[in-house]
PDB file of N, CA and C in Angstrom:
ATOM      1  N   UNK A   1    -107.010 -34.225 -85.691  1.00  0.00           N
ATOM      2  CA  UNK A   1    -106.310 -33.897 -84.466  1.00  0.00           C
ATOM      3  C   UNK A   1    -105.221 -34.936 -84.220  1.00  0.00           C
ATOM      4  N   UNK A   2    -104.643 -34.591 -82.980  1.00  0.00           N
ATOM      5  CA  UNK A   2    -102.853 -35.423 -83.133  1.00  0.00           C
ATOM      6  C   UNK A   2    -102.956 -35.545 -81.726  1.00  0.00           C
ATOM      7  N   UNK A   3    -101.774 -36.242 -81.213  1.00  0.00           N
ATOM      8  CA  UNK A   3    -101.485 -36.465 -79.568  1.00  0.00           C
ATOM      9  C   UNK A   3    -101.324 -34.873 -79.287  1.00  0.00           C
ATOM     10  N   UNK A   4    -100.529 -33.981 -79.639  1.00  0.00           N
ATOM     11  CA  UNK A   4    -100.206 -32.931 -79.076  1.00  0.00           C
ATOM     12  C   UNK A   4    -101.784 -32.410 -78.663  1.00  0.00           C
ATOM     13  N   UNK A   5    -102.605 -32.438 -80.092  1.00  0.00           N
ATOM     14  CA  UNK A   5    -103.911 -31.880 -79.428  1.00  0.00           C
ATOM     15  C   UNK A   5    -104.633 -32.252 -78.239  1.00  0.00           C
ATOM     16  N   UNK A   6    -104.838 -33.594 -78.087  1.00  0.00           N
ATOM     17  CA  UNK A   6    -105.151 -34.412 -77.027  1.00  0.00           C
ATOM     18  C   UNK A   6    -104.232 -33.574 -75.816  1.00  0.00           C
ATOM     19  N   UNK A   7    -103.005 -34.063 -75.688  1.00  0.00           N
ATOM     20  CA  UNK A   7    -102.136 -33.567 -74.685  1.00  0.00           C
ATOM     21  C   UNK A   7    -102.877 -32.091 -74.387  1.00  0.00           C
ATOM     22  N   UNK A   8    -102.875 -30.775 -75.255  1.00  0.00           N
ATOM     23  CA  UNK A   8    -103.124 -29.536 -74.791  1.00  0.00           C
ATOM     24  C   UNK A   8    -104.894 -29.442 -74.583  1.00  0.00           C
ATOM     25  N   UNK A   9    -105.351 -30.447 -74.714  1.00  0.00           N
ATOM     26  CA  UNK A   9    -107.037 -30.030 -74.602  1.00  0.00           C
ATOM     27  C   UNK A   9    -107.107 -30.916 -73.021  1.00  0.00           C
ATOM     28  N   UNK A  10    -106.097 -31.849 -72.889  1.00  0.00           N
ATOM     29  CA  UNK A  10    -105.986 -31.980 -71.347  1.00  0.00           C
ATOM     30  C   UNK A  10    -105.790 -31.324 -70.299  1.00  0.00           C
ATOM     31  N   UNK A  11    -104.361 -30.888 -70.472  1.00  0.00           N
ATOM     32  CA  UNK A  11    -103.619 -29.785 -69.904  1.00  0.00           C
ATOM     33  C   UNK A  11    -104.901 -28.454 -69.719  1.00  0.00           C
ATOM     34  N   UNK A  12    -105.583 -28.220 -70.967  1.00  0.00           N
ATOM     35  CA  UNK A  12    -106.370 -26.882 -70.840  1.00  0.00           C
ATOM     36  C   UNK A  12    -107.654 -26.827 -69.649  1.00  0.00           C
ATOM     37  N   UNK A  13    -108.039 -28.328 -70.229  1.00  0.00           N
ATOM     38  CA  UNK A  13    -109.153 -28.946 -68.811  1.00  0.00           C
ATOM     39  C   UNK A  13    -109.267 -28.886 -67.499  1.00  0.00           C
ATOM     40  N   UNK A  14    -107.610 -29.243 -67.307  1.00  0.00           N
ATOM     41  CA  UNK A  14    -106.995 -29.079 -65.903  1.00  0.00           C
ATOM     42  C   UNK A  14    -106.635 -27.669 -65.317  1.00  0.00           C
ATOM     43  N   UNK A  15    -106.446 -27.151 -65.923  1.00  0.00           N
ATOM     44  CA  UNK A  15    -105.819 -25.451 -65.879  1.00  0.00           C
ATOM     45  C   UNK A  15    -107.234 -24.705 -65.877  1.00  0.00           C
ATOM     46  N   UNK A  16    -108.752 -25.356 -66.527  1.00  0.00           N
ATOM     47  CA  UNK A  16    -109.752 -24.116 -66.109  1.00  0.00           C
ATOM     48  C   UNK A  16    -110.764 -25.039 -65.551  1.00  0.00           C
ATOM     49  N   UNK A  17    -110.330 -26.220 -64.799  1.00  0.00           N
ATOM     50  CA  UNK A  17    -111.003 -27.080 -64.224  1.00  0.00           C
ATOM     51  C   UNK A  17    -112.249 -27.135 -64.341  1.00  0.00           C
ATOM     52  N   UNK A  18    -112.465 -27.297 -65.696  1.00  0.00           N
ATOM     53  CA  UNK A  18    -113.874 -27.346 -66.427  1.00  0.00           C
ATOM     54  C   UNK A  18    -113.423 -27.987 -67.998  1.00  0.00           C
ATOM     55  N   UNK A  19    -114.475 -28.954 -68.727  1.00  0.00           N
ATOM     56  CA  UNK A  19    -114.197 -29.122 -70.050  1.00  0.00           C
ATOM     57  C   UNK A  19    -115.044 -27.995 -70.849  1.00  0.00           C
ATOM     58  N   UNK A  20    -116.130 -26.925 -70.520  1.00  0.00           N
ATOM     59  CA  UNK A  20    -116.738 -25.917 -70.938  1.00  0.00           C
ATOM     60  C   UNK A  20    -115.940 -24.860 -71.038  1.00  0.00           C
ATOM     61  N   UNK A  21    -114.767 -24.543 -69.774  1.00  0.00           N
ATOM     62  CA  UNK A  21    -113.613 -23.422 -69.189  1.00  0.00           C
ATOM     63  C   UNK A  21    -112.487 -23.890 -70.840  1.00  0.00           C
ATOM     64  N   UNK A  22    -112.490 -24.902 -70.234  1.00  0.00           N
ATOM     65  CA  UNK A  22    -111.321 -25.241 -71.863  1.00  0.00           C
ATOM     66  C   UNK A  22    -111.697 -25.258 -73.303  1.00  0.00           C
ATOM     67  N   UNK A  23    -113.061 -25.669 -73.519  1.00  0.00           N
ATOM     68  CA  UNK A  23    -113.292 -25.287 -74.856  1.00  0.00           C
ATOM     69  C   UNK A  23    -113.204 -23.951 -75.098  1.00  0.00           C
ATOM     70  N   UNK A  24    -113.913 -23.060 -74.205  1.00  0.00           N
ATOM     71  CA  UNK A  24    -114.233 -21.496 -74.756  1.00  0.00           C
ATOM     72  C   UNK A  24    -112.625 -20.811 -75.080  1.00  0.00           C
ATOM     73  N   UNK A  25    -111.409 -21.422 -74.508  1.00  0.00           N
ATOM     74  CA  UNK A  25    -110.014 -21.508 -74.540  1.00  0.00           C
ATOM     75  C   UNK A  25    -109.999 -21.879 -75.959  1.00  0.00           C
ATOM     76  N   UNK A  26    -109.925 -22.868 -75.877  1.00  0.00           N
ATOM     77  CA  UNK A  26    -109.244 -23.780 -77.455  1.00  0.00           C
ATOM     78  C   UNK A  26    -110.119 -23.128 -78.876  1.00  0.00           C
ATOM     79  N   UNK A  27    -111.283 -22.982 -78.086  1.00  0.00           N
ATOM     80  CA  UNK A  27    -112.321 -22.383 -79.583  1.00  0.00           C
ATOM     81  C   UNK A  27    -112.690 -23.584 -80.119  1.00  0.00           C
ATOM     82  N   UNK A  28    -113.618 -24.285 -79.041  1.00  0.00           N
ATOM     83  CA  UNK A  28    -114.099 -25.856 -79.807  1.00  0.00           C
ATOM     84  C   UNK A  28    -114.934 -25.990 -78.563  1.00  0.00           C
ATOM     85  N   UNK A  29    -116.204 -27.190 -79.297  1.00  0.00           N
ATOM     86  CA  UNK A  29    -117.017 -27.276 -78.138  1.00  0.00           C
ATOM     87  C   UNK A  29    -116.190 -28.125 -76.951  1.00  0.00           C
ATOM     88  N   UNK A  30    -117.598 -28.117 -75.567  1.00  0.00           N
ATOM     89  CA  UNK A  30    -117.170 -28.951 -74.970  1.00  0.00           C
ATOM     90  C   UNK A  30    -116.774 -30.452 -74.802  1.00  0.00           C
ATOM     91  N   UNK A  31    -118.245 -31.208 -76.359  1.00  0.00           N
ATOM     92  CA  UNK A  31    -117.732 -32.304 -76.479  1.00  0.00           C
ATOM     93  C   UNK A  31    -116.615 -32.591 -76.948  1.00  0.00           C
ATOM     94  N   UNK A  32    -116.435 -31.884 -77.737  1.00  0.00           N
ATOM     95  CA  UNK A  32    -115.108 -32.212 -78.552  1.00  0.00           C
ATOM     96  C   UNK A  32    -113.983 -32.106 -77.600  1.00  0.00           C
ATOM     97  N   UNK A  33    -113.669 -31.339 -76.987  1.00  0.00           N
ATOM     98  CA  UNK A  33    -112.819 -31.458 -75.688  1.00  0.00           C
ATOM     99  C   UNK A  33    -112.992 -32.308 -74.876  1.00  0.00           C
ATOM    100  N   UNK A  34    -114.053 -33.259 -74.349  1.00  0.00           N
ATOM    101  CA  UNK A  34    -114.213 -34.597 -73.371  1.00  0.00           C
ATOM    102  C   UNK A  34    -114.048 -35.529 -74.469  1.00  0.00           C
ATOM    103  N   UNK A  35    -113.988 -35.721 -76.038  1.00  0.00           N
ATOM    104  CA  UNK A  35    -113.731 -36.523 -76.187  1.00  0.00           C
ATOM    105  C   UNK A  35    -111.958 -36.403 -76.995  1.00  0.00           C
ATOM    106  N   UNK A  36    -111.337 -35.319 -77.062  1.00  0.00           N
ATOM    107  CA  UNK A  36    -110.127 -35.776 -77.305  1.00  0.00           C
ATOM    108  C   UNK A  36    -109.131 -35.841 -75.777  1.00  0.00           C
ATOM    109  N   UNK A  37    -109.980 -35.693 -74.666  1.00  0.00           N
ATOM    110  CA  UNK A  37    -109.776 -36.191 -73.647  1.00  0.00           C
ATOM    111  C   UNK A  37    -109.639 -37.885 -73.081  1.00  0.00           C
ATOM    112  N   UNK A  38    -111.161 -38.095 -73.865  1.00  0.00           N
ATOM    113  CA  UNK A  38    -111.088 -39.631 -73.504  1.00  0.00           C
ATOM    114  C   UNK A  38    -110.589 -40.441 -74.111  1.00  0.00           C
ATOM    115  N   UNK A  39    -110.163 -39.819 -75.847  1.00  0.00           N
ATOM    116  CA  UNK A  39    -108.989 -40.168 -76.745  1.00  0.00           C
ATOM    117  C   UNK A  39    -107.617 -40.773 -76.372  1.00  0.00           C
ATOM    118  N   UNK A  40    -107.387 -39.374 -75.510  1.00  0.00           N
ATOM    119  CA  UNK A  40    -106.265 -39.579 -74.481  1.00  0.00           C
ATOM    120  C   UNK A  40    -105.944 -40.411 -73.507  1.00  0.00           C
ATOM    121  N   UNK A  41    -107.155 -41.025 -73.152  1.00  0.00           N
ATOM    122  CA  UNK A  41    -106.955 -41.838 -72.058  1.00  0.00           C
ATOM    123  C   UNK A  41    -107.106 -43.216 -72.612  1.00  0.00           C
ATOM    124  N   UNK A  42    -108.092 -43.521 -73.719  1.00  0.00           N
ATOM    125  CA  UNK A  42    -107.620 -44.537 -74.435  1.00  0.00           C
ATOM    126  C   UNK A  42    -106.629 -45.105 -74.486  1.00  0.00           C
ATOM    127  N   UNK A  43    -105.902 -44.117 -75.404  1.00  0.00           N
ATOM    128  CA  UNK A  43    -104.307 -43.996 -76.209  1.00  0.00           C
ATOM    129  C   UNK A  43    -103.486 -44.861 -74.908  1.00  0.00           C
ATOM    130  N   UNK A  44    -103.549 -44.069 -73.704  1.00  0.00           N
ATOM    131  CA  UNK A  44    -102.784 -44.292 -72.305  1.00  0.00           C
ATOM    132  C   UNK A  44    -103.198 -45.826 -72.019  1.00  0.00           C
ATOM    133  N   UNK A  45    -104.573 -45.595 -72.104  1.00  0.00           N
ATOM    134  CA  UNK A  45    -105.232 -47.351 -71.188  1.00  0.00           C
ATOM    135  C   UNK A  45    -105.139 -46.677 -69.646  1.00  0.00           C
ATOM    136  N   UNK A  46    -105.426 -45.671 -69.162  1.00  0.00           N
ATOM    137  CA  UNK A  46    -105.550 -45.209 -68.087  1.00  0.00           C
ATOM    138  C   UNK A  46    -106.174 -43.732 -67.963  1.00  0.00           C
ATOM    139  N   UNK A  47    -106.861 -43.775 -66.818  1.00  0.00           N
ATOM    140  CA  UNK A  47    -107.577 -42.748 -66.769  1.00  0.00           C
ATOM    141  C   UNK A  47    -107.150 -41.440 -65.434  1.00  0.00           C
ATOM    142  N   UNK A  48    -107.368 -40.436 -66.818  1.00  0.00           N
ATOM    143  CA  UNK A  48    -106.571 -39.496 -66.325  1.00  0.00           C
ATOM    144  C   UNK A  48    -107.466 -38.579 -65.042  1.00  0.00           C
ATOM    145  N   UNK A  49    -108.482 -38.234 -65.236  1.00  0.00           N
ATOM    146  CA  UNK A  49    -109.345 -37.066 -64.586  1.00  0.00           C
ATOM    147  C   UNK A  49    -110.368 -38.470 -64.206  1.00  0.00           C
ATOM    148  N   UNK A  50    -110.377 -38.256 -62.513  1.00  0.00           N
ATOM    149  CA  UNK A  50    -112.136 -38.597 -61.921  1.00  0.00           C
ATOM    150  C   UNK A  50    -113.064 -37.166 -62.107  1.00  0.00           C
ATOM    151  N   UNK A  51    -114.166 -37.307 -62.727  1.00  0.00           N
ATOM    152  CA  UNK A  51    -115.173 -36.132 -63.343  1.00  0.00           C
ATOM    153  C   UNK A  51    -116.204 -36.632 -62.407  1.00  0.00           C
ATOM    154  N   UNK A  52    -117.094 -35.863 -61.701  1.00  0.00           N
ATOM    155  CA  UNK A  52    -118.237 -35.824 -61.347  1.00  0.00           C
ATOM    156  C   UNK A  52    -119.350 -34.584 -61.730  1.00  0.00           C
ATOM    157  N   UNK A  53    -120.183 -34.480 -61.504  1.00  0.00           N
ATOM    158  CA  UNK A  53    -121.473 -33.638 -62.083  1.00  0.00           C
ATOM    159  C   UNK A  53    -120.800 -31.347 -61.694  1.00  0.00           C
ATOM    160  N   UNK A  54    -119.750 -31.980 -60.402  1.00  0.00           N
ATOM    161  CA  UNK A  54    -119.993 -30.723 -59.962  1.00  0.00           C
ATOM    162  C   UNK A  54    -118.333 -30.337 -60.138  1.00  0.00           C
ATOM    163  N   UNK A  55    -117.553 -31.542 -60.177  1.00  0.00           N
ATOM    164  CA  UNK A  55    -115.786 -31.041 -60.085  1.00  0.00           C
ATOM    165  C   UNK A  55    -115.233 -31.924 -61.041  1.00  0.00           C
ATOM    166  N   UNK A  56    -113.946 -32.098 -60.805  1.00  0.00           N
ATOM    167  CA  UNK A  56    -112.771 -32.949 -61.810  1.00  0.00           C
ATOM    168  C   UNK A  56    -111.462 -32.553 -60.977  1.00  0.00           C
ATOM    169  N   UNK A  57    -111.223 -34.010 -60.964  1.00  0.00           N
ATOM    170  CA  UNK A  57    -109.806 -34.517 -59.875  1.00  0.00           C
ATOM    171  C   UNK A  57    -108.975 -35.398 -60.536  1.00  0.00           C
ATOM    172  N   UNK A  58    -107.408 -34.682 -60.423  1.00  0.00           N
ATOM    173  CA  UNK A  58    -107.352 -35.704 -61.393  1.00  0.00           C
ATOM    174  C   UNK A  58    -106.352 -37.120 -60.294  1.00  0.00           C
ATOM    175  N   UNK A  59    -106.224 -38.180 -61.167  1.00  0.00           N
ATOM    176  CA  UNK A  59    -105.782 -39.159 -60.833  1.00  0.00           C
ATOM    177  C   UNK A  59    -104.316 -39.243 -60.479  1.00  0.00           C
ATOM    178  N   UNK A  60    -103.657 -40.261 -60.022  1.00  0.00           N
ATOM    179  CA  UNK A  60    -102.126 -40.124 -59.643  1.00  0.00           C
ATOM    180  C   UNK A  60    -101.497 -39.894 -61.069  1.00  0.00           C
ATOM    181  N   UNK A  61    -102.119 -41.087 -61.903  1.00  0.00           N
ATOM    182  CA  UNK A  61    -101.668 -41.002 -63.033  1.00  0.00           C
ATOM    183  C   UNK A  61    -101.692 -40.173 -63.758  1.00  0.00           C
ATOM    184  N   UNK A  62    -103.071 -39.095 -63.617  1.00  0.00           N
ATOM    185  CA  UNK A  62    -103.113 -37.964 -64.569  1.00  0.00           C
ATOM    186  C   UNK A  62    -102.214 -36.376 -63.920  1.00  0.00           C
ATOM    187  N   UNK A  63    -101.802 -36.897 -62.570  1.00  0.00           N
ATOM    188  CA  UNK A  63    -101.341 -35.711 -61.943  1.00  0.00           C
ATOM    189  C   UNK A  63     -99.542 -36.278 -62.664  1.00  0.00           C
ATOM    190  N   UNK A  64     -99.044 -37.149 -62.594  1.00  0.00           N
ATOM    191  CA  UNK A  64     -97.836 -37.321 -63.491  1.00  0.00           C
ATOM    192  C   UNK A  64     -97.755 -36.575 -64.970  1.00  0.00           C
ATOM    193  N   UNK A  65     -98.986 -37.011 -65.699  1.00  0.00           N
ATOM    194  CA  UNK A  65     -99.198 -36.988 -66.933  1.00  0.00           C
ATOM    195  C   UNK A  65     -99.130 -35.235 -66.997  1.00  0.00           C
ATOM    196  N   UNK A  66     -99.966 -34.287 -66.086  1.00  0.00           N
ATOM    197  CA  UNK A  66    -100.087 -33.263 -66.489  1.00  0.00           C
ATOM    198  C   UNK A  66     -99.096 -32.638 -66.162  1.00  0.00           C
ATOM    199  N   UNK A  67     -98.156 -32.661 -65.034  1.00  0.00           N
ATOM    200  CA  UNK A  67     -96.874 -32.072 -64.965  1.00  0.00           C
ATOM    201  C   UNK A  67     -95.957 -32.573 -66.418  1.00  0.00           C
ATOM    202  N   UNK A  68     -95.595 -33.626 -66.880  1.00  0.00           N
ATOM    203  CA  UNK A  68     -95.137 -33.719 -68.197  1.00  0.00           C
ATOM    204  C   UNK A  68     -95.419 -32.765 -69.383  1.00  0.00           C
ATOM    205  N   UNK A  69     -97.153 -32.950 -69.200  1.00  0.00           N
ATOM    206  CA  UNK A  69     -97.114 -32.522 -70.588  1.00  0.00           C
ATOM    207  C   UNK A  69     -96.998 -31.190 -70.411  1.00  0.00           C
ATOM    208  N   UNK A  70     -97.673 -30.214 -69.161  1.00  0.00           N
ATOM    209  CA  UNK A  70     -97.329 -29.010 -69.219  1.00  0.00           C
ATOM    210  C   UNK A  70     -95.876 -29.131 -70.042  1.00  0.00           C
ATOM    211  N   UNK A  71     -95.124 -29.176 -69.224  1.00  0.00           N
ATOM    212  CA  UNK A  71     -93.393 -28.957 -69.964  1.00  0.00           C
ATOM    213  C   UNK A  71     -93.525 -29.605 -70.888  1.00  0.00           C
ATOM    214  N   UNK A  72     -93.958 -30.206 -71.637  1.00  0.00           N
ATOM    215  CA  UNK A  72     -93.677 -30.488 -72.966  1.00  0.00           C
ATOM    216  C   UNK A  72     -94.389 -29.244 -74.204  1.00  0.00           C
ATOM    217  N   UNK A  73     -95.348 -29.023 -73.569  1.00  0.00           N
ATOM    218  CA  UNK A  73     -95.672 -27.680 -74.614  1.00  0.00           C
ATOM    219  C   UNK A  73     -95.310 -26.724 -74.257  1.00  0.00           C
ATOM    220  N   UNK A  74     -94.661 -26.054 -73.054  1.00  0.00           N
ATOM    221  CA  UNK A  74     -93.761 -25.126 -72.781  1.00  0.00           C
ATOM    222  C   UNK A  74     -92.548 -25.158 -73.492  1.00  0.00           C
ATOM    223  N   UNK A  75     -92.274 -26.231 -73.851  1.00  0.00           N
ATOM    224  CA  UNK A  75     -90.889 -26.610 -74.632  1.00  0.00           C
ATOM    225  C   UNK A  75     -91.196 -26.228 -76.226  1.00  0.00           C
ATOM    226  N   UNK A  76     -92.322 -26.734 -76.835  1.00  0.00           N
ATOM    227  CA  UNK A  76     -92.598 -26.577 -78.206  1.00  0.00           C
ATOM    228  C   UNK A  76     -93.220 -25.158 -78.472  1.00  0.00           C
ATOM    229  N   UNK A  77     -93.710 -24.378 -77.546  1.00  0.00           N
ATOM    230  CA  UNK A  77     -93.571 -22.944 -77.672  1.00  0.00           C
ATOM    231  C   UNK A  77     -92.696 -21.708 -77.902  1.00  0.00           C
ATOM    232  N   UNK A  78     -91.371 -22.546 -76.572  1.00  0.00           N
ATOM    233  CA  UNK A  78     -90.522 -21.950 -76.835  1.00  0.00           C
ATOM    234  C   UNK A  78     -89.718 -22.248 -77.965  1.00  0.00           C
ATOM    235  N   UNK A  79     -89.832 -23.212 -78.549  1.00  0.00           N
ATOM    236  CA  UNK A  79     -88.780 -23.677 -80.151  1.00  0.00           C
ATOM    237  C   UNK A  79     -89.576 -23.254 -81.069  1.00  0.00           C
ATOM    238  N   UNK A  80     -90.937 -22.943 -80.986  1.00  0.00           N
ATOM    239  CA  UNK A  80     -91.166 -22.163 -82.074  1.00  0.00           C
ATOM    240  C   UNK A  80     -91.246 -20.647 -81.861  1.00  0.00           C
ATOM    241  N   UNK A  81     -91.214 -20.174 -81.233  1.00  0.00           N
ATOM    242  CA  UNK A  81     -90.529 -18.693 -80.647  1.00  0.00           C
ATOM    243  C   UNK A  81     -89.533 -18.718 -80.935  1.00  0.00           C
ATOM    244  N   UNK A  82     -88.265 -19.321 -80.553  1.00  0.00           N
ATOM    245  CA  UNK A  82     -86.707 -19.466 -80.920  1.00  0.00           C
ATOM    246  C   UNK A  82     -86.701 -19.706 -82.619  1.00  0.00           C
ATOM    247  N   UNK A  83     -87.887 -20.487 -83.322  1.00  0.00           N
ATOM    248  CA  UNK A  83     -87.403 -19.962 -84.903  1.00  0.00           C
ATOM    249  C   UNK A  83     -88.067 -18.905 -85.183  1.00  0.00           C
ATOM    250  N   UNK A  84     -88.954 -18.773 -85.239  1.00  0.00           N
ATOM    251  CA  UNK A  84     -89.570 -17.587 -85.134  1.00  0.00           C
ATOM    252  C   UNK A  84     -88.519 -16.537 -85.266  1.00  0.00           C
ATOM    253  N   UNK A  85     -88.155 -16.145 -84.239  1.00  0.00           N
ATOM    254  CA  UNK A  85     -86.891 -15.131 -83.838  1.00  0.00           C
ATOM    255  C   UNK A  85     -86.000 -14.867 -85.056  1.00  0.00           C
ATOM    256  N   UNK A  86     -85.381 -16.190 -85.561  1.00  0.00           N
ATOM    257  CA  UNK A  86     -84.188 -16.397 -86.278  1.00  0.00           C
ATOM    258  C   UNK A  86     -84.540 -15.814 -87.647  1.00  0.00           C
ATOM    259  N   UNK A  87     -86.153 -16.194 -88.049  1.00  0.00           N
ATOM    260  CA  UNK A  87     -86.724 -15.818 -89.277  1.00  0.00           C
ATOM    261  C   UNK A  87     -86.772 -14.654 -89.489  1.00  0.00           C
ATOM    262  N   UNK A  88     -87.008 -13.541 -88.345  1.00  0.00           N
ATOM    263  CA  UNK A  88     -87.038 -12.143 -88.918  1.00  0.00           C
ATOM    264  C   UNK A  88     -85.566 -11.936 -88.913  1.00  0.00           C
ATOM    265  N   UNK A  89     -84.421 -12.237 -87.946  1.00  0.00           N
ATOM    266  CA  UNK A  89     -83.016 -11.472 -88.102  1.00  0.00           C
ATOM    267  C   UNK A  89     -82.234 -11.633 -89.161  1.00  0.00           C
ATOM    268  N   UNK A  90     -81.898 -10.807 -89.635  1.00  0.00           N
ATOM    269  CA  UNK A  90     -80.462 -11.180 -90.451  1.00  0.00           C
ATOM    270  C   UNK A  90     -79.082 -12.026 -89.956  1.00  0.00           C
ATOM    271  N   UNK A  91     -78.957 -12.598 -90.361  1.00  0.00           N
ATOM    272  CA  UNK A  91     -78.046 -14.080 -90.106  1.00  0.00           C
ATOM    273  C   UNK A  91     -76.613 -13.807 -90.891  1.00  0.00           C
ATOM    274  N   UNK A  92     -76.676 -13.287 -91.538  1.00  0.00           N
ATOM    275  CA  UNK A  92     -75.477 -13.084 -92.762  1.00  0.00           C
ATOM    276  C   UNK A  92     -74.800 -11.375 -92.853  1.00  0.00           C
ATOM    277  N   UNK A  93     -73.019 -11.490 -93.062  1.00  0.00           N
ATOM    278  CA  UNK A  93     -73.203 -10.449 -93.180  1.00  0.00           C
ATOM    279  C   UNK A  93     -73.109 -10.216 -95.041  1.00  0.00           C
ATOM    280  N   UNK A  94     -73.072  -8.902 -95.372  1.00  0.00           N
ATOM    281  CA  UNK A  94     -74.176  -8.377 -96.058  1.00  0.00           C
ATOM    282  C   UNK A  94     -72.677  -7.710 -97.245  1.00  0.00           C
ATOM    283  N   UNK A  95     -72.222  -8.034 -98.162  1.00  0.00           N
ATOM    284  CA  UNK A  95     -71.411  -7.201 -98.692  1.00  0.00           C
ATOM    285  C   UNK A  95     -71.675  -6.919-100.197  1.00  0.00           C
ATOM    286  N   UNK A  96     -71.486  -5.576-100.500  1.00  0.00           N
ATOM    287  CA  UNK A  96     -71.713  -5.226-101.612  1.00  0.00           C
ATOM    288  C   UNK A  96     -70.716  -4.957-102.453  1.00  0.00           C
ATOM    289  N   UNK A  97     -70.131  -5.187-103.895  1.00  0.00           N
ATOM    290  CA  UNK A  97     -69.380  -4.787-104.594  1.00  0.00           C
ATOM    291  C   UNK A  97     -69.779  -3.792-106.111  1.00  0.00           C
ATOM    292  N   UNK A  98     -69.260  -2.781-105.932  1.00  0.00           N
ATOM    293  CA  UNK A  98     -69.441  -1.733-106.842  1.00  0.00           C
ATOM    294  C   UNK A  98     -68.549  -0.776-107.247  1.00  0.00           C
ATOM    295  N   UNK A  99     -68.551  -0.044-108.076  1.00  0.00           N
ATOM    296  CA  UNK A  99     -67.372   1.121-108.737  1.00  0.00           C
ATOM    297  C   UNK A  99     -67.167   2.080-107.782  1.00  0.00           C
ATOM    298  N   UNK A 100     -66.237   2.772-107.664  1.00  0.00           N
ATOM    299  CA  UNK A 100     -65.879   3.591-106.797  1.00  0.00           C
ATOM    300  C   UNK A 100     -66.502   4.906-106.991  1.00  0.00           C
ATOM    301  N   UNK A 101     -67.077   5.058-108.336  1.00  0.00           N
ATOM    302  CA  UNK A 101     -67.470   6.340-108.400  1.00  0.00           C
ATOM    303  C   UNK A 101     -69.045   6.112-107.942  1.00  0.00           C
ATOM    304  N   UNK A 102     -69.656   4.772-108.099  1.00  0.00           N
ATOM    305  CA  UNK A 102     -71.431   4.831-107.139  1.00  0.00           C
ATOM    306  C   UNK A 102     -70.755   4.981-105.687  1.00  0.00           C
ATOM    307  N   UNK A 103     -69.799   4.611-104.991  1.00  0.00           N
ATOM    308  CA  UNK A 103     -69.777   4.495-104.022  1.00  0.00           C
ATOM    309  C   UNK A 103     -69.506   5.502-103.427  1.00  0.00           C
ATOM    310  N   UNK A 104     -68.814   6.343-104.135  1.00  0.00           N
ATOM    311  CA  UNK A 104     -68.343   7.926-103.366  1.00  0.00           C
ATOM    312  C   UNK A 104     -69.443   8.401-102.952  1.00  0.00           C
ATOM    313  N   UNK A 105     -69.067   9.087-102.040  1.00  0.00           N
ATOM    314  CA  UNK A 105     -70.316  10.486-101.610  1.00  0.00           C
ATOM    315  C   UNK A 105     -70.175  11.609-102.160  1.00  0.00           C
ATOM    316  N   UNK A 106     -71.032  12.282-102.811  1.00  0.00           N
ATOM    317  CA  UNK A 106     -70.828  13.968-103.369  1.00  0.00           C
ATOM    318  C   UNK A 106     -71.263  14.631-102.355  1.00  0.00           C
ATOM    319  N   UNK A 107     -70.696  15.985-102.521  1.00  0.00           N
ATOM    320  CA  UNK A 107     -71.029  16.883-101.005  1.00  0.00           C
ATOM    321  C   UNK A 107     -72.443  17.482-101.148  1.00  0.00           C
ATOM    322  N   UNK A 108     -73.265  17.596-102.202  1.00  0.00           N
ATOM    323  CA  UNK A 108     -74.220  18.133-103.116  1.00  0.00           C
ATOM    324  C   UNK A 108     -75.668  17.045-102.300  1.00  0.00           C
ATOM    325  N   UNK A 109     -75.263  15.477-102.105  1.00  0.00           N
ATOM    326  CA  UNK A 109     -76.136  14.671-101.264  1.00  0.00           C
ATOM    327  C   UNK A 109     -76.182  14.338-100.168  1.00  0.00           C
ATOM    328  N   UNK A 110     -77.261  13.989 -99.579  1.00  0.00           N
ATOM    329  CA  UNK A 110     -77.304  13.523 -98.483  1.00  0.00           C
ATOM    330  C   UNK A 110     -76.444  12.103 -98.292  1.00  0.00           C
ATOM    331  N   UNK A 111     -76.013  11.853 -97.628  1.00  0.00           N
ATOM    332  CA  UNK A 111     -75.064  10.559 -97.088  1.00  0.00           C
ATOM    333  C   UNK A 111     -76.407   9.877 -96.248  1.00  0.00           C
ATOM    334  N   UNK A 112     -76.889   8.604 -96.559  1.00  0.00           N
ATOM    335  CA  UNK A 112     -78.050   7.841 -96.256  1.00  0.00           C
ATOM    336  C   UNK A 112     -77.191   6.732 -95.619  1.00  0.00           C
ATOM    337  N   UNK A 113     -75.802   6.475 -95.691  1.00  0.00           N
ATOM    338  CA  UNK A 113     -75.352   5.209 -95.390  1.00  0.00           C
ATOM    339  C   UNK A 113     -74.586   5.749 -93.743  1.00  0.00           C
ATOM    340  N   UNK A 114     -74.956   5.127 -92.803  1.00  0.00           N
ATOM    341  CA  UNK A 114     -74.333   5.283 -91.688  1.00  0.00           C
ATOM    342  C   UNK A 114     -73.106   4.403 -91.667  1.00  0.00           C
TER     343      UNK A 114
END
């Protein structure tokens, strides 16, 4: 796993205000989600979410942190959507060179070329 993961298994925590709500999301247990959480807060040296038995609040610091990172993976979604995009279109135009007699139309065929 990488910061981005950390970053989105945070973000996911916060968004189903549960680390159980976010695993069944990500498709990973819950530990594994509290701990690339606490990964995260390592990494920082600050702690992001106060957790108790029944809720999760997060901190000044983690309320900064999660407005960031939201937009930061809103951003890397949309740039991979934006190539994405580019990969299916045709980019180029397209020219063919050939004899005049493949290229004619006979009246006998169908004309396939718009």
């Amino acid at each position: 796993m990488d910061a981005s993961s950390d970053m989105r298994a945070f973000v996911q925590v916060v968004e189903s205000q549960s680390f159980s709500g976010a695993a069944t999301v990500l498709g990973l247990s819950p530990s594994a989600v509290s701990k690339l959480v606490m990964r995260l807060e390592q990494r920082l040296r600050v702690r992001l979410l106060h957790r108790t038995t029944r809720r999760l609040a997060l901190t000044s610091e983690g309320d900064v942190y999660f407005a960031r990172a939201r937009q930061i993976l809103a951003d890397i979604e949309e740039a991979e959507a934006q190539v994405a995009k580019l990969r299916g279109a045709p980019r180029a135009r397209l020219r063919v060179n050939t004899s005049v007699g493949f290229g004619s139309i006979s009246s006998h065929r169908p004309c396939l070329i718009s």
